[in-house]
PDB file of N, CA and C in Angstrom:
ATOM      1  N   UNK A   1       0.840  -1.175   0.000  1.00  0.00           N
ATOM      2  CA  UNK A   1       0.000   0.000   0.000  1.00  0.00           C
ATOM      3  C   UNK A   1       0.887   1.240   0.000  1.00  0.00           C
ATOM      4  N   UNK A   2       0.197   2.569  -0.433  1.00  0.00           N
ATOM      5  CA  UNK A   2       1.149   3.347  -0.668  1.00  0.00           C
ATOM      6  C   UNK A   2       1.218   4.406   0.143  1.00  0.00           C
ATOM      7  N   UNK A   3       1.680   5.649   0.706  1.00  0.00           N
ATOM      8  CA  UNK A   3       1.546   6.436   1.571  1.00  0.00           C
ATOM      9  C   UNK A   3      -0.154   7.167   1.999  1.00  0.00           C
ATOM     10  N   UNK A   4      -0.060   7.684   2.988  1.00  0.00           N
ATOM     11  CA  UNK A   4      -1.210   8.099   3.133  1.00  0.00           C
ATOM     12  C   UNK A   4      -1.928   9.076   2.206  1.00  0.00           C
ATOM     13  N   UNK A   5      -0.694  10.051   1.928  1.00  0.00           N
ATOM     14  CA  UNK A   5      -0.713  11.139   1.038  1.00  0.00           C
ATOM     15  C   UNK A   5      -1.283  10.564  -0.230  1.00  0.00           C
ATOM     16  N   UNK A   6      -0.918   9.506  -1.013  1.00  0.00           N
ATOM     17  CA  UNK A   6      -1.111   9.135  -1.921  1.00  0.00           C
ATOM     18  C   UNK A   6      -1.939   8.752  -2.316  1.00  0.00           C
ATOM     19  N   UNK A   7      -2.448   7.871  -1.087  1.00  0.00           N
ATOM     20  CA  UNK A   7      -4.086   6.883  -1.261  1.00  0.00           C
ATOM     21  C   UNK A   7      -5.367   8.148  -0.822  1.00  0.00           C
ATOM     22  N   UNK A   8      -4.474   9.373  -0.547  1.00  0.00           N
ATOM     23  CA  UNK A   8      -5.729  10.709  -0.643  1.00  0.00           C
ATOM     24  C   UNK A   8      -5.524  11.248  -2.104  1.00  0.00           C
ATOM     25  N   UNK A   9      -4.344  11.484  -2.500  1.00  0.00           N
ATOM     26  CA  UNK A   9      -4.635  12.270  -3.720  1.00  0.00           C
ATOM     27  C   UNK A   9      -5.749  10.856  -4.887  1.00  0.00           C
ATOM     28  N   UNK A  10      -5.398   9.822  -4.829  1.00  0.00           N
ATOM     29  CA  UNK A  10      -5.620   8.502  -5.413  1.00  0.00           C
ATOM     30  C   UNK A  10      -7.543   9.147  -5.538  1.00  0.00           C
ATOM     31  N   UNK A  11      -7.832   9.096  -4.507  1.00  0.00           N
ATOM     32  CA  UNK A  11      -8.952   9.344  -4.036  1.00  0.00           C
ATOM     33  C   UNK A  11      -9.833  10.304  -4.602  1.00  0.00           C
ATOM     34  N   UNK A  12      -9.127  11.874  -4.580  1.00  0.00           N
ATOM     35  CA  UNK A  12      -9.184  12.470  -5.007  1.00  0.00           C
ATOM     36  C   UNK A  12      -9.463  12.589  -6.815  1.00  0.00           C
ATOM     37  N   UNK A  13      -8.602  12.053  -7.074  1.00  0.00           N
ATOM     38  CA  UNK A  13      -8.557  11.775  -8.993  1.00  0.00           C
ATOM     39  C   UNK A  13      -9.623  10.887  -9.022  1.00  0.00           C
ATOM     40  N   UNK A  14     -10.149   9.806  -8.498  1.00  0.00           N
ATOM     41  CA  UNK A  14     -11.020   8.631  -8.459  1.00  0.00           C
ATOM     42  C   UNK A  14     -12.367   9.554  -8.431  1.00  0.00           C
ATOM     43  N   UNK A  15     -12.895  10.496  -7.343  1.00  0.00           N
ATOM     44  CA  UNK A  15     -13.902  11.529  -7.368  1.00  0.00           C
ATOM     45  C   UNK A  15     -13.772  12.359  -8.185  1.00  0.00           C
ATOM     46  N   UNK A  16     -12.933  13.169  -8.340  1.00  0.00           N
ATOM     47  CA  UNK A  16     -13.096  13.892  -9.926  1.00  0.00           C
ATOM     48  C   UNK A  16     -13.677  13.355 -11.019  1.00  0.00           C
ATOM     49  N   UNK A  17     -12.717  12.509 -11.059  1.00  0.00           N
ATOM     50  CA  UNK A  17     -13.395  11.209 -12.490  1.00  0.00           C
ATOM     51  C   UNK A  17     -14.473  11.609 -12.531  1.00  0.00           C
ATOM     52  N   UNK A  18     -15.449  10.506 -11.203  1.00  0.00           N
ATOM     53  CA  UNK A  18     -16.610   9.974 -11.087  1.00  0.00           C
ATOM     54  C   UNK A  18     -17.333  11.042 -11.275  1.00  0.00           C
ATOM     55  N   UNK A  19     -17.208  12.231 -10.892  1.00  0.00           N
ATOM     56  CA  UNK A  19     -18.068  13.184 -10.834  1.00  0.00           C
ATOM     57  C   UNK A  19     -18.595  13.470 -12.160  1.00  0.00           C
ATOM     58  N   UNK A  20     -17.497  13.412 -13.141  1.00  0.00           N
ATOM     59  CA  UNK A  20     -17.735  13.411 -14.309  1.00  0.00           C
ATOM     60  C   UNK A  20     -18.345  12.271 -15.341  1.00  0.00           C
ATOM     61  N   UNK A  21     -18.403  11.107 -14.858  1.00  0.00           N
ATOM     62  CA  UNK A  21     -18.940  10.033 -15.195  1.00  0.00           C
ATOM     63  C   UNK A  21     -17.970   9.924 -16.076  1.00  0.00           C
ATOM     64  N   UNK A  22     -17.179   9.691 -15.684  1.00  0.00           N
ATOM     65  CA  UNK A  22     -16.123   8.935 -16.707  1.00  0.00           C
ATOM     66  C   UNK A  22     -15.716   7.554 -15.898  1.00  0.00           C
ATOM     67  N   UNK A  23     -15.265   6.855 -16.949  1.00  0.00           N
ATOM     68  CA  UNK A  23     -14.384   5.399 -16.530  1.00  0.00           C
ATOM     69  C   UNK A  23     -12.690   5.477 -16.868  1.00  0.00           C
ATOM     70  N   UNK A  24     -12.087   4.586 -16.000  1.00  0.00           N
ATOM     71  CA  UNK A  24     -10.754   5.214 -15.814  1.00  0.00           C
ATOM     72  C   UNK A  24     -10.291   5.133 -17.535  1.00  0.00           C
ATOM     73  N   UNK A  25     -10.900   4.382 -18.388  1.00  0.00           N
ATOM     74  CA  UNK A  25     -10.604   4.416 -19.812  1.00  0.00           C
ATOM     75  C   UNK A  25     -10.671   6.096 -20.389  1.00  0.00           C
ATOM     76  N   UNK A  26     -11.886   6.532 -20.246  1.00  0.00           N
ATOM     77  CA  UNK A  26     -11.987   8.111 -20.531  1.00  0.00           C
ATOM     78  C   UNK A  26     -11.418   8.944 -20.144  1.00  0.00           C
ATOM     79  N   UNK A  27     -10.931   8.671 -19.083  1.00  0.00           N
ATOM     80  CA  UNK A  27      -9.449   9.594 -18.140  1.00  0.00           C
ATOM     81  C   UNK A  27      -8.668   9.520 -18.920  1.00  0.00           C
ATOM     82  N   UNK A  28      -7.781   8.366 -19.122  1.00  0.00           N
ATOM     83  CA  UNK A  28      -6.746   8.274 -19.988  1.00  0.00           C
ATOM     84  C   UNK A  28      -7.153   9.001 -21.245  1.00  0.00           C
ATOM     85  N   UNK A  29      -8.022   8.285 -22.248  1.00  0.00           N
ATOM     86  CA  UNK A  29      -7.784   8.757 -23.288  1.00  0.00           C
ATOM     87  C   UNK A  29      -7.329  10.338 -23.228  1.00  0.00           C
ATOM     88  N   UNK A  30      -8.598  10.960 -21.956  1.00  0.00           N
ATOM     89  CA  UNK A  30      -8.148  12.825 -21.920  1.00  0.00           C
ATOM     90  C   UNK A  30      -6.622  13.202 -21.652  1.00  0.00           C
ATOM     91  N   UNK A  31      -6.444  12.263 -20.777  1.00  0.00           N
ATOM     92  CA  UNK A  31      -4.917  12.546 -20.175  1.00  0.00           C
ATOM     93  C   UNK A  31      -3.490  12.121 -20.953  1.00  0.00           C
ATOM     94  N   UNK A  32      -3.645  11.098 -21.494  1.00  0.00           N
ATOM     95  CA  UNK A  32      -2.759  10.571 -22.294  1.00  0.00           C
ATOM     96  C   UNK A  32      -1.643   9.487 -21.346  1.00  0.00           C
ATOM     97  N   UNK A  33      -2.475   9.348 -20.118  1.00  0.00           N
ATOM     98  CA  UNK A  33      -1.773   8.413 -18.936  1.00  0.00           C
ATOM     99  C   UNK A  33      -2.432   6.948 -19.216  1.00  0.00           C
ATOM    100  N   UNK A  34      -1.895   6.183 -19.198  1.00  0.00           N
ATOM    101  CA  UNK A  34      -2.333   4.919 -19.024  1.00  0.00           C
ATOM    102  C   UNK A  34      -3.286   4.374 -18.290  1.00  0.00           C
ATOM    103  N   UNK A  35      -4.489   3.498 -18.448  1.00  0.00           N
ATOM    104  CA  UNK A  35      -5.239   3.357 -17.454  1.00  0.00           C
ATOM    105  C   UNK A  35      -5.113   2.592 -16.731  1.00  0.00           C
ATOM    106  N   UNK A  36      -4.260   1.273 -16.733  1.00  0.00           N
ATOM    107  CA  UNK A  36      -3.590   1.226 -15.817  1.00  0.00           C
ATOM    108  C   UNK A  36      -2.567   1.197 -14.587  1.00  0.00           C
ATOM    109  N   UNK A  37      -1.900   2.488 -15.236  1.00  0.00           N
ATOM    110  CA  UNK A  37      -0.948   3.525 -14.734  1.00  0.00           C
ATOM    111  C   UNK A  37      -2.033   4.378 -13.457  1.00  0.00           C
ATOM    112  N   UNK A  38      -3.420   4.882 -14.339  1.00  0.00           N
ATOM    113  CA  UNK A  38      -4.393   5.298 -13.526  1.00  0.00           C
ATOM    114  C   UNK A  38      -4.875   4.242 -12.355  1.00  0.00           C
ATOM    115  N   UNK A  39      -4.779   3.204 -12.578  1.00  0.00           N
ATOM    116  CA  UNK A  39      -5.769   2.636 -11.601  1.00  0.00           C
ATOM    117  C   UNK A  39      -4.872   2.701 -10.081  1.00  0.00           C
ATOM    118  N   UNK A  40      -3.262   2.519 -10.342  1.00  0.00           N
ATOM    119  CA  UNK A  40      -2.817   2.423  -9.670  1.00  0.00           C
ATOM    120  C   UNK A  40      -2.874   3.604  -8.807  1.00  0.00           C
ATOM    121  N   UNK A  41      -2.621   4.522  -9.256  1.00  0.00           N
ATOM    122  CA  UNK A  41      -2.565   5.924  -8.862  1.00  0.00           C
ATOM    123  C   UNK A  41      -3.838   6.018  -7.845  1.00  0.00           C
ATOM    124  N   UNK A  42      -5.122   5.612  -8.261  1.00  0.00           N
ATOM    125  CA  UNK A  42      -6.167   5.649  -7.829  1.00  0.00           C
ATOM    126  C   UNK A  42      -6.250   4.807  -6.783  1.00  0.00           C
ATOM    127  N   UNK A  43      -5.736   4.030  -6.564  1.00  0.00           N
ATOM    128  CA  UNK A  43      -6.069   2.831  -5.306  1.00  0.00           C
ATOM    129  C   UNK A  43      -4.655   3.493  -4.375  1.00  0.00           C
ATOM    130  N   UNK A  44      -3.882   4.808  -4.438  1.00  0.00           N
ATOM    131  CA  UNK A  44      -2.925   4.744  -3.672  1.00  0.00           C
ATOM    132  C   UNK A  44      -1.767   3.851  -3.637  1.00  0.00           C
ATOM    133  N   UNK A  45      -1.720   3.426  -4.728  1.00  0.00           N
ATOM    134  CA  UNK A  45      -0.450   2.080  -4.554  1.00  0.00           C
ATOM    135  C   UNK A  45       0.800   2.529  -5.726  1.00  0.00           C
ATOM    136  N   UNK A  46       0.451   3.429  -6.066  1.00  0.00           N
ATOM    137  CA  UNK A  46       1.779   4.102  -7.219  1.00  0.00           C
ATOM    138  C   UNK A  46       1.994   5.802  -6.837  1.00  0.00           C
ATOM    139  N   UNK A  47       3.227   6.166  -6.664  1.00  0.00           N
ATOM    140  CA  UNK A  47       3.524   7.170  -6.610  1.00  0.00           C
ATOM    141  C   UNK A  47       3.528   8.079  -8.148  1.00  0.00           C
ATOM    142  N   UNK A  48       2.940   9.446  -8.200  1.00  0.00           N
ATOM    143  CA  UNK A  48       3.173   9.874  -9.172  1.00  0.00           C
ATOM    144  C   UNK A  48       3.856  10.939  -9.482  1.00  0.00           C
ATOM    145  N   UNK A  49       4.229  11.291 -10.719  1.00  0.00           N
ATOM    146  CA  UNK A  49       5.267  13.137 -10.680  1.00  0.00           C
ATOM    147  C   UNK A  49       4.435  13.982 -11.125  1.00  0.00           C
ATOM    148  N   UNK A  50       5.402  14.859 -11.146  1.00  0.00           N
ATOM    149  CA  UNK A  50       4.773  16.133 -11.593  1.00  0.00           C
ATOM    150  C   UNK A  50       4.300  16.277 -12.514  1.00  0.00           C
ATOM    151  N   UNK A  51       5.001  15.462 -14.089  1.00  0.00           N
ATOM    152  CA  UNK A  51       4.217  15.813 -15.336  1.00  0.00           C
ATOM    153  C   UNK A  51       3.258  14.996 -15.309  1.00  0.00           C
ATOM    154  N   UNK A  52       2.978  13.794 -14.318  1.00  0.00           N
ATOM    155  CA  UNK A  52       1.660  12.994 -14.833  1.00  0.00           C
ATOM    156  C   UNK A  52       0.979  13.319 -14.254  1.00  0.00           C
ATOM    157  N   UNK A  53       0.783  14.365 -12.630  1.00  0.00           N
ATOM    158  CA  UNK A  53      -0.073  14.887 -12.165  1.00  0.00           C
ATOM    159  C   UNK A  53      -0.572  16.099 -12.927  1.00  0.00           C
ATOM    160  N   UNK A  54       0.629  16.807 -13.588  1.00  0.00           N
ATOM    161  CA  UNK A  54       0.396  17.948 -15.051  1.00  0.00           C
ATOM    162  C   UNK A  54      -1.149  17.360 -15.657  1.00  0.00           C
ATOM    163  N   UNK A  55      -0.548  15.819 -16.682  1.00  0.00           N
ATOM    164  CA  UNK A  55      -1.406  15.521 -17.372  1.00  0.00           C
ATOM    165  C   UNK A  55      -2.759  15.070 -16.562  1.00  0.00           C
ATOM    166  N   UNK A  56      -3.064  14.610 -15.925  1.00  0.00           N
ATOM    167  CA  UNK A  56      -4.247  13.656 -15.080  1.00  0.00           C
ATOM    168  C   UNK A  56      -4.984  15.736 -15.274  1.00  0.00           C
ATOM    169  N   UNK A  57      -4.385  16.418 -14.489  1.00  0.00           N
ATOM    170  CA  UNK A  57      -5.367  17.820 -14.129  1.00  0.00           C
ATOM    171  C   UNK A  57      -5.771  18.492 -15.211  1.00  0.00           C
ATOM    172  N   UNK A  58      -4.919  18.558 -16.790  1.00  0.00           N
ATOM    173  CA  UNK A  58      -5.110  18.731 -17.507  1.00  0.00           C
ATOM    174  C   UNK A  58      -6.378  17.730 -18.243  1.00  0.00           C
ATOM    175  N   UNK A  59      -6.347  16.832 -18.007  1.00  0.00           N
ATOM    176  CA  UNK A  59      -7.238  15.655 -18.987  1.00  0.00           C
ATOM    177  C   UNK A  59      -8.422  15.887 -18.092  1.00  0.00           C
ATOM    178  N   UNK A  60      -8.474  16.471 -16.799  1.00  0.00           N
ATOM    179  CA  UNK A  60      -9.941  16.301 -15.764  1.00  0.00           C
ATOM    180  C   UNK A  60     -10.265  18.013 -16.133  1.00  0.00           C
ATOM    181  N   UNK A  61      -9.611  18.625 -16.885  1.00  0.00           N
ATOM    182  CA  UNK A  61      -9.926  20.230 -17.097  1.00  0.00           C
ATOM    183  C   UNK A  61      -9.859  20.938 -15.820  1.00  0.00           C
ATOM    184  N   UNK A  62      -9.096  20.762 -14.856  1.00  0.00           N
ATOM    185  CA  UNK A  62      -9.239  21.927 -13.727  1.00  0.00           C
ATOM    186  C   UNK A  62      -7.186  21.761 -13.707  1.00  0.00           C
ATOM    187  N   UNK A  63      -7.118  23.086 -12.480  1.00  0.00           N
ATOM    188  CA  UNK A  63      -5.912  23.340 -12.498  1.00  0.00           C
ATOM    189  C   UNK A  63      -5.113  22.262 -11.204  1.00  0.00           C
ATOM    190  N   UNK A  64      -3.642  22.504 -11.750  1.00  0.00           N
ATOM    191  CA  UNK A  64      -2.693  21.555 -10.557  1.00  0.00           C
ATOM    192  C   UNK A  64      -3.826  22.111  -9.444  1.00  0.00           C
ATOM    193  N   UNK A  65      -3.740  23.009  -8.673  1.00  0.00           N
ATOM    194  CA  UNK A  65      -3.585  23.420  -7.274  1.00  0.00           C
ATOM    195  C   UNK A  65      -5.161  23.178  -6.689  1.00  0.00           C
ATOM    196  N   UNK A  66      -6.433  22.976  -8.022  1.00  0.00           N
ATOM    197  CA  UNK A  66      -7.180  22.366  -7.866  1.00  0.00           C
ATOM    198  C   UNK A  66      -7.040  20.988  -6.968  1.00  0.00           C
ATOM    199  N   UNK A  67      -6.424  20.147  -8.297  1.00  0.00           N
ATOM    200  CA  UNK A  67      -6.087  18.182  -8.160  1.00  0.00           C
ATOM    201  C   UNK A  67      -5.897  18.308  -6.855  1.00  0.00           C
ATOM    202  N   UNK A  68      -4.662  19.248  -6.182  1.00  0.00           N
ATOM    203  CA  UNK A  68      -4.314  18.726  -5.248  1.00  0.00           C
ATOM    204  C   UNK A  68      -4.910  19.714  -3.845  1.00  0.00           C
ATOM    205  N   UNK A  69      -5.821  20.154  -3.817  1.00  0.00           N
ATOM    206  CA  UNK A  69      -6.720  20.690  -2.907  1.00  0.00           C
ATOM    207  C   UNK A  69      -7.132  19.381  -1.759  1.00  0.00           C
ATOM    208  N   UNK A  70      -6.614  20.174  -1.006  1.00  0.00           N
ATOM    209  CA  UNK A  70      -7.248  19.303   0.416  1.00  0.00           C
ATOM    210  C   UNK A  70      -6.490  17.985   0.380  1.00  0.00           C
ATOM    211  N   UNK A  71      -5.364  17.691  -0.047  1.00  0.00           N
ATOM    212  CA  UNK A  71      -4.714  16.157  -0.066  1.00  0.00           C
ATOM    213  C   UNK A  71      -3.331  16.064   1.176  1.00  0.00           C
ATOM    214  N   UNK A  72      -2.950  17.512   1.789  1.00  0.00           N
ATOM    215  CA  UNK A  72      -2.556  16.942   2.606  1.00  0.00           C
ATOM    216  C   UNK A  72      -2.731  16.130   3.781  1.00  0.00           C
ATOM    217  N   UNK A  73      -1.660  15.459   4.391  1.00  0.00           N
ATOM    218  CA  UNK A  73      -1.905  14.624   5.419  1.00  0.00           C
ATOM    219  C   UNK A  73      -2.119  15.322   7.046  1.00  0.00           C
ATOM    220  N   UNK A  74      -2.876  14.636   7.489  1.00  0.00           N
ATOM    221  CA  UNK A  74      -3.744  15.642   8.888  1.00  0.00           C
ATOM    222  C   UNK A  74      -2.755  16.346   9.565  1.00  0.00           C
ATOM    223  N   UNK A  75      -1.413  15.907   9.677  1.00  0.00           N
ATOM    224  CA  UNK A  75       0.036  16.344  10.169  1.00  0.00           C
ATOM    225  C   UNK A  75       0.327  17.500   9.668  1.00  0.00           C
ATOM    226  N   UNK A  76       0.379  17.931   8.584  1.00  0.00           N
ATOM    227  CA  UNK A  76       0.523  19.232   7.600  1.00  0.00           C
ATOM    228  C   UNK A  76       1.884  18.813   7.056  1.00  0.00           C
ATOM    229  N   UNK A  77       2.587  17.543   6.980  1.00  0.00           N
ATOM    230  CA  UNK A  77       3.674  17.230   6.341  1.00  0.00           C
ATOM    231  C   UNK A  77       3.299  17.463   5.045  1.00  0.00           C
ATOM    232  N   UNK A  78       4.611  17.963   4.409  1.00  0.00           N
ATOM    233  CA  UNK A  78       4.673  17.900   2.723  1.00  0.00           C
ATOM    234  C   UNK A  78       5.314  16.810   2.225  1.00  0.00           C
TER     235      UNK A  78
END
């Protein structure tokens, strides 16, 4: 399993999606990330960078600082 941080942002991208009624297939295609590159990401079990968090926020149409709204950990660690 992957950090706490992670299995929140995971979370996070997983509700965006959904909100949009997309399936992790339609993510990708927007994003140009793999879907199951995505799934991982989504269950918290893969760490991701900067340009694929770039692409994922880009392919969901809102900005980085959006994606990562509210994903820190209760500690306030970065």
């Amino acid at each position: 399993m992957g950090s706490e941080i992670s299995v929140r942002l995971g979370a996070r991208i997983r509700a965006l999606r959904r909100a949009k009624g997309w399936r992790l297939s339609d993510l990708a295609a927007h994003s140009a990330v793999k879907d199951v590159h995505l799934s991982y990401v989504e269950r918290g079990m893969r760490s991701v960078g900067f340009d694929v968090l770039a692409k994922i926020a880009k392919g969901l149409d809102i900005s980085l600082s959006e994606l990562l709204k509210d994903i820190e950990d209760e500690k306030g660690e970065h």
